[in-house]
Protein backbone atom coordinates (compact mmCIF):
# COMPACT_ATOMS: atom_id res chain seq x y z
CA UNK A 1 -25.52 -9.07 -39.73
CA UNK A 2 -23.58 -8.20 -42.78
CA UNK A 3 -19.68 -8.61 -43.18
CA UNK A 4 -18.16 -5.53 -43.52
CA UNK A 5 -16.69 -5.72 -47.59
CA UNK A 6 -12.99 -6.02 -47.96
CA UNK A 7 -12.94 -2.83 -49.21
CA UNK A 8 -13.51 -1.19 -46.22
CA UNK A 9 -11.00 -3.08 -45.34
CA UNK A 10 -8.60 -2.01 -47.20
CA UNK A 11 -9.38 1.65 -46.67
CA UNK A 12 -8.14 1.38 -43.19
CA UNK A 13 -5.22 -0.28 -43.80
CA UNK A 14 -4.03 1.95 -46.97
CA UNK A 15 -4.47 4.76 -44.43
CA UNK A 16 -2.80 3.03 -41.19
CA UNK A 17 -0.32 2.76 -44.17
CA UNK A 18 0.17 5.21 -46.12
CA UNK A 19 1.92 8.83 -44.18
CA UNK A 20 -1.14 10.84 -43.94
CA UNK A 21 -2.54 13.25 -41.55
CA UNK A 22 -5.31 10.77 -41.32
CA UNK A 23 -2.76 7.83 -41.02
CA UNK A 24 -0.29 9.33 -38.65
CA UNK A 25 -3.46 10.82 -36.43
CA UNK A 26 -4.57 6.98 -35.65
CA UNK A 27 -0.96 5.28 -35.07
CA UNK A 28 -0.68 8.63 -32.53
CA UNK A 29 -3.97 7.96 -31.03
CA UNK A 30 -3.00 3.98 -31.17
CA UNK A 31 0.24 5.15 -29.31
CA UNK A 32 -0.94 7.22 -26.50
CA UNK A 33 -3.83 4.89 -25.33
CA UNK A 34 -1.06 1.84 -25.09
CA UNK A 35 0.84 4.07 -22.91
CA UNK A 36 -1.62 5.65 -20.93
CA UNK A 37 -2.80 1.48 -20.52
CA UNK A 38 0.58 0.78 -19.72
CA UNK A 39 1.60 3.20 -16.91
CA UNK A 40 -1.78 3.67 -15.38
CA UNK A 41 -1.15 0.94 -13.49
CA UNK A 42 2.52 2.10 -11.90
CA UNK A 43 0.96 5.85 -11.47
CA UNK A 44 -2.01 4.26 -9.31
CA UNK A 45 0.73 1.64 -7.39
CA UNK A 46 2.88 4.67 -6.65
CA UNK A 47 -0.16 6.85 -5.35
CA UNK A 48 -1.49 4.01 -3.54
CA UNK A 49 1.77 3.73 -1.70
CA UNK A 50 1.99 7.93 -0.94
CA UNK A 51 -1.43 7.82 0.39
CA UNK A 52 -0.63 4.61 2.50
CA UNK A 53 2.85 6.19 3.92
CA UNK A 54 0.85 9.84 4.82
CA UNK A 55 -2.31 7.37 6.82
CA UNK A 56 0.98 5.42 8.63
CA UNK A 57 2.28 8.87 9.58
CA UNK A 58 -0.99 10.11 11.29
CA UNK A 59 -1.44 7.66 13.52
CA UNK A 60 -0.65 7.22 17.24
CA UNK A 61 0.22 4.87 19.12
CA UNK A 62 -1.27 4.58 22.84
CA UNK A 63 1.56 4.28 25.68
CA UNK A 64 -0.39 2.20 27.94
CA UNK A 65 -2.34 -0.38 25.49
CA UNK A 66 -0.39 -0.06 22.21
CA UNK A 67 -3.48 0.45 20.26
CA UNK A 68 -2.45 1.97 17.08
CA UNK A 69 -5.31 4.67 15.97
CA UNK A 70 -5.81 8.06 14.89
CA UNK A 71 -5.31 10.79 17.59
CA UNK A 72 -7.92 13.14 16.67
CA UNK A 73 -9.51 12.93 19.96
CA UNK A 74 -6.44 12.89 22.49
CA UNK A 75 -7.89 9.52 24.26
CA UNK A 76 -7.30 6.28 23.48
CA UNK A 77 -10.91 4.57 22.40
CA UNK A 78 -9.55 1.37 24.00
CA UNK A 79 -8.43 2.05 27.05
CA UNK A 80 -9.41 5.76 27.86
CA UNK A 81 -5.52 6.99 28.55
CA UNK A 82 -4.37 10.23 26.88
CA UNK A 83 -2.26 10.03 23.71
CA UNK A 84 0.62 11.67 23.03
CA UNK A 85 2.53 12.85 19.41
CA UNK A 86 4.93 10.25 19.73
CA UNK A 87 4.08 6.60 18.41
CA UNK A 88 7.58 5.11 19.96
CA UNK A 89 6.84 2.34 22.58
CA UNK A 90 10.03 2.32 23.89
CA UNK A 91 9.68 4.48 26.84
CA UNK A 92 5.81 3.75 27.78
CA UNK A 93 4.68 2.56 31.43
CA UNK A 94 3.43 0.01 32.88
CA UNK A 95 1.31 0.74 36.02
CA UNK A 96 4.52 -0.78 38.09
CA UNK A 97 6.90 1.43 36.74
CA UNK A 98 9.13 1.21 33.45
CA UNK A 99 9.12 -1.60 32.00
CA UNK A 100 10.97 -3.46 28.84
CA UNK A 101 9.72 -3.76 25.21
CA UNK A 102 8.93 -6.92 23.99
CA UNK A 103 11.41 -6.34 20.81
CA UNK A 104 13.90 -5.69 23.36
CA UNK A 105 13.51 -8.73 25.57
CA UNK A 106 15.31 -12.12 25.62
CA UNK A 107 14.04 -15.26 26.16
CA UNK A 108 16.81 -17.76 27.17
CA UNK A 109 15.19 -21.84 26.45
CA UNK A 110 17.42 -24.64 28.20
CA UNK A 111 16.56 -27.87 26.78
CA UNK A 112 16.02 -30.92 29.31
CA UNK A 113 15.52 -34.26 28.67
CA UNK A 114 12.29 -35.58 30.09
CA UNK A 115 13.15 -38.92 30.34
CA UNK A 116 11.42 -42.30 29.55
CA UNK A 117 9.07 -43.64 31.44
CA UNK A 118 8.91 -47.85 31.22
């Protein structure tokens, strides 16, 4: 292949150059594609992030199994109770009664010594 000649060259950089309508259309072209490139990527970030937040929204949380799903059909696909609007666990029941969340609950760990055996 054949080197382009410096004069071509130097046609495109007396008109990057030099303020004409040809000169000042390229720089604005120039200008506009390194923006677009640059906040494409936050624009698609911040979408991502919408769409994410409206899925989280949807779904439903089961009161007996605490399957998290869509609840489109009204039963849970796990364990066949009915769903209701509300995805808080802290009320749900057990088959015994009410029982406690496990963010809620304590777990109090005494440490013994075990001893040496010899």
């Amino acid at each position: 292949m054949a080197r382009p000649s410096a004069l071509i060259w130097l046609a495109l950089l007396l008109i990057l150059l030099l303020p004409t309508a040809a000169g000042r259309i390229l720089l604005d072209l120039a200008g506009g594609l390194m923006l677009v490139a640059l906040v494409l990527p936050f624009l698609l970030a911040g979408f991502g992030w919408l769409g994410w937040r409206v899925l989280q929204s949807r779904m439903v949380t089961c009161q007996a199994c605490g399957v998290r799903t869509f609840g489109s059909s009204g039963q849970c696909p796990v364990c066949g109770a009915g769903l209701s609007d509300t995805s808080e666990l802290g009320d749900f029941k057990d088959a015994g009664g009410i029982s406690t969340p496990a963010s809620a609950a304590t777990i109090d760990i005494t440490a013994e010594d075990a001893g040496s055996e010899g």
